[in-house]
N, C-alpha and C. Protein backbone atom coordinates (compact mmCIF):
# COMPACT_ATOMS: atom_id res chain seq x y z
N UNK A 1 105.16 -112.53 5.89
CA UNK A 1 105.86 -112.93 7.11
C UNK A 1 105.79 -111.76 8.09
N UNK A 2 105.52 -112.00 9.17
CA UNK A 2 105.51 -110.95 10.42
C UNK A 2 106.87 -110.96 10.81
N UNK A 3 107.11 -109.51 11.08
CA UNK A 3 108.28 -109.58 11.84
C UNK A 3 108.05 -108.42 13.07
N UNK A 4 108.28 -108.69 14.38
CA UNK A 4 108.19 -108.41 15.64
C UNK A 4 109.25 -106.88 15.99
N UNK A 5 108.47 -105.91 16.05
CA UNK A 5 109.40 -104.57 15.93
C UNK A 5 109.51 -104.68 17.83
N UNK A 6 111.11 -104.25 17.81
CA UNK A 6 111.42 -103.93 19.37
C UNK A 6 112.50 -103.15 19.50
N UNK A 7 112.20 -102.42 20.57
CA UNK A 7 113.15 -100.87 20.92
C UNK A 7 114.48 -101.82 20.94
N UNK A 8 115.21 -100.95 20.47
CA UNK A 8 117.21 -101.21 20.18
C UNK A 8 117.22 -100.57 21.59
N UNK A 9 116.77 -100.12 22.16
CA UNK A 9 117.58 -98.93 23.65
C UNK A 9 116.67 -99.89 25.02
N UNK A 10 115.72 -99.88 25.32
CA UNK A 10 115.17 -100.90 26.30
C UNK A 10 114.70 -101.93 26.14
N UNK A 11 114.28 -102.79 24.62
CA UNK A 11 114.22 -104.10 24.86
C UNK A 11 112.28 -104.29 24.70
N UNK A 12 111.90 -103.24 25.03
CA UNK A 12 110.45 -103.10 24.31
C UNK A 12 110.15 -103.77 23.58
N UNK A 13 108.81 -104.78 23.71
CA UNK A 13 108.61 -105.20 22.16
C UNK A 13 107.43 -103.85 21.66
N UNK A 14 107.64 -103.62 21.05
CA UNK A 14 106.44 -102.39 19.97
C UNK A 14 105.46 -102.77 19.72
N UNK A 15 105.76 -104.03 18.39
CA UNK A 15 104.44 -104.34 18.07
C UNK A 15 104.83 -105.15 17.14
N UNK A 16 104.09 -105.57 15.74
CA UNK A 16 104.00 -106.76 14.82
C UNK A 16 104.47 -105.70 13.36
N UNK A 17 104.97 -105.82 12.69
CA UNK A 17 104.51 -105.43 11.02
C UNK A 17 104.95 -106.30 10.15
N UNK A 18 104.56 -106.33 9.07
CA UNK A 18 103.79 -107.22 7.89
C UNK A 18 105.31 -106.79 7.15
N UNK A 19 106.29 -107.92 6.70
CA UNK A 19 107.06 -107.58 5.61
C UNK A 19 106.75 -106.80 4.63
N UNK A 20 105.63 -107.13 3.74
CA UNK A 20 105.31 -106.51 2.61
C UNK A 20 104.91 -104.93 3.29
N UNK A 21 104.82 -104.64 4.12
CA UNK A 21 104.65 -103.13 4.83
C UNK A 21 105.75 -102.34 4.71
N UNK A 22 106.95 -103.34 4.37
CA UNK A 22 108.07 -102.18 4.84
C UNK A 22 108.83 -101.67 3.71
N UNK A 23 108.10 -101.97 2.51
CA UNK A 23 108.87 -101.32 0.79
C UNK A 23 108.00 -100.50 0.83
N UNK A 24 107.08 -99.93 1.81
CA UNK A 24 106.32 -99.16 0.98
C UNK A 24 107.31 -97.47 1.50
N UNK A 25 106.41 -96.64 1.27
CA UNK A 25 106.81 -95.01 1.23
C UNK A 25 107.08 -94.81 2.73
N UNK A 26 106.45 -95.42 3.60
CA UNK A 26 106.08 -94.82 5.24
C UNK A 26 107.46 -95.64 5.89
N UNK A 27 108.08 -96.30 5.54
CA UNK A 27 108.91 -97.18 6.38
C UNK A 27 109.59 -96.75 6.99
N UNK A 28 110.11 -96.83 8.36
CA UNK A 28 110.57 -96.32 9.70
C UNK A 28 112.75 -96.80 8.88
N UNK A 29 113.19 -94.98 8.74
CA UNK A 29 114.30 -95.30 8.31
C UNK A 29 115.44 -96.18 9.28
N UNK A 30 115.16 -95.59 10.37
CA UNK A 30 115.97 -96.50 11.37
C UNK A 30 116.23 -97.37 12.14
N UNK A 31 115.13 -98.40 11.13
CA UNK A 31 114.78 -99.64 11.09
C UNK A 31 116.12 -100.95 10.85
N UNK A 32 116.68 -101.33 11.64
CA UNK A 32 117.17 -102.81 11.42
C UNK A 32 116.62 -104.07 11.90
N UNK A 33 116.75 -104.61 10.00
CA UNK A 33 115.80 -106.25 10.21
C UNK A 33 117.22 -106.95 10.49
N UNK A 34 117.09 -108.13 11.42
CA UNK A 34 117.76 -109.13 11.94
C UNK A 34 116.94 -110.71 12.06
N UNK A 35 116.65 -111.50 11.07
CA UNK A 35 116.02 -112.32 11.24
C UNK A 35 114.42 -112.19 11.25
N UNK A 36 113.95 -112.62 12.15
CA UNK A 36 112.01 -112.13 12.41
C UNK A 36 112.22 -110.40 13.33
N UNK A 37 113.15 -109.89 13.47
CA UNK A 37 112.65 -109.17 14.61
C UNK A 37 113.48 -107.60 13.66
N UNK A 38 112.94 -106.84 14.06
CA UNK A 38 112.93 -105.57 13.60
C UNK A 38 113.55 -104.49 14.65
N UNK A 39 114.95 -104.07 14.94
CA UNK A 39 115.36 -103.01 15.78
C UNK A 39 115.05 -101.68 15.53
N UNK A 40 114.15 -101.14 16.27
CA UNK A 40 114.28 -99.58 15.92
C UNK A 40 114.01 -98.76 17.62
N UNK A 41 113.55 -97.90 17.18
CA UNK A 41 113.33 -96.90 19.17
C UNK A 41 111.95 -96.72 18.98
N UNK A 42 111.66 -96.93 20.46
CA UNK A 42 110.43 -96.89 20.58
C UNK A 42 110.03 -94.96 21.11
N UNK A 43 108.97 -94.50 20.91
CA UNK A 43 108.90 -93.38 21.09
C UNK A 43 109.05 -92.55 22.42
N UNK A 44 109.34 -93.08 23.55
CA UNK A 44 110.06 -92.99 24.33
C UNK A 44 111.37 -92.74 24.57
N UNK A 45 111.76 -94.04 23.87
CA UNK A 45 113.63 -93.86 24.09
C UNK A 45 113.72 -93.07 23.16
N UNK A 46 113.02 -92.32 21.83
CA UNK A 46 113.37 -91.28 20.49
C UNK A 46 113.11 -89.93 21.26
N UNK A 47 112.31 -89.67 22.26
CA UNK A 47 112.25 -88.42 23.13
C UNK A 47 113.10 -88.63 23.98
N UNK A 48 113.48 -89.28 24.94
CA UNK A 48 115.19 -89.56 25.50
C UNK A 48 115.99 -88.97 25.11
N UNK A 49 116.52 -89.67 23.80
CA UNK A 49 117.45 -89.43 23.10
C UNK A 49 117.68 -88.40 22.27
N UNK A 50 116.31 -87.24 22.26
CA UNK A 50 116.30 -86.31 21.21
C UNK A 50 117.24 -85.17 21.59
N UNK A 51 118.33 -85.00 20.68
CA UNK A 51 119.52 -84.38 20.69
C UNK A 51 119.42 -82.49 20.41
N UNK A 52 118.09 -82.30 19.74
CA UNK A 52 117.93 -80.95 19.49
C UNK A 52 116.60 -80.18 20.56
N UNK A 53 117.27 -78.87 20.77
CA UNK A 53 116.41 -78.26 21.40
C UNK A 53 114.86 -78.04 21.33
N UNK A 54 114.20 -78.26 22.38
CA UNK A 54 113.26 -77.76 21.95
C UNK A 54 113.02 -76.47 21.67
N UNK A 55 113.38 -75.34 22.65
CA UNK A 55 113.33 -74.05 22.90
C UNK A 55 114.06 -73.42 21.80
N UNK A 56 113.44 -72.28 21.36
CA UNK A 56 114.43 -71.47 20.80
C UNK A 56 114.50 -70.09 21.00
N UNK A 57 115.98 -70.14 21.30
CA UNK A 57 116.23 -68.43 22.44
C UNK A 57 117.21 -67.62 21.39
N UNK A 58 116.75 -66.37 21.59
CA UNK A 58 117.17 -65.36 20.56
C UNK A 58 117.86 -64.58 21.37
């Protein structure tokens, strides 16, 4: 069964992945399934939202 991955923060659709894709080792932890459709951030809104510095000052 396909289920339709789309950004939780803008509404993005991402892309397609394969149920049987998502027991495996690689699976995206902050992943919520809801029916056919898959909430997670798209790599955009995950650089947005990225909470730690890049820089590091001594």
């Amino acid at each position: 069964m396909r289920v339709v991955k789309v950004c939780r923060a803008c509404d993005r659709i991402i892309g397609e992945i394969e149920l049987d894709d998502l027991t495996n080792a690689n699976s995206d932890p902050i992943m919520d399934i809801v029916g056919n459709v898959s909430y997670t951030l798209c790599p955009g809104c995950l650089n947005d939202m990225e909470t730690e510095p890049k820089g590091v000052f001594h």
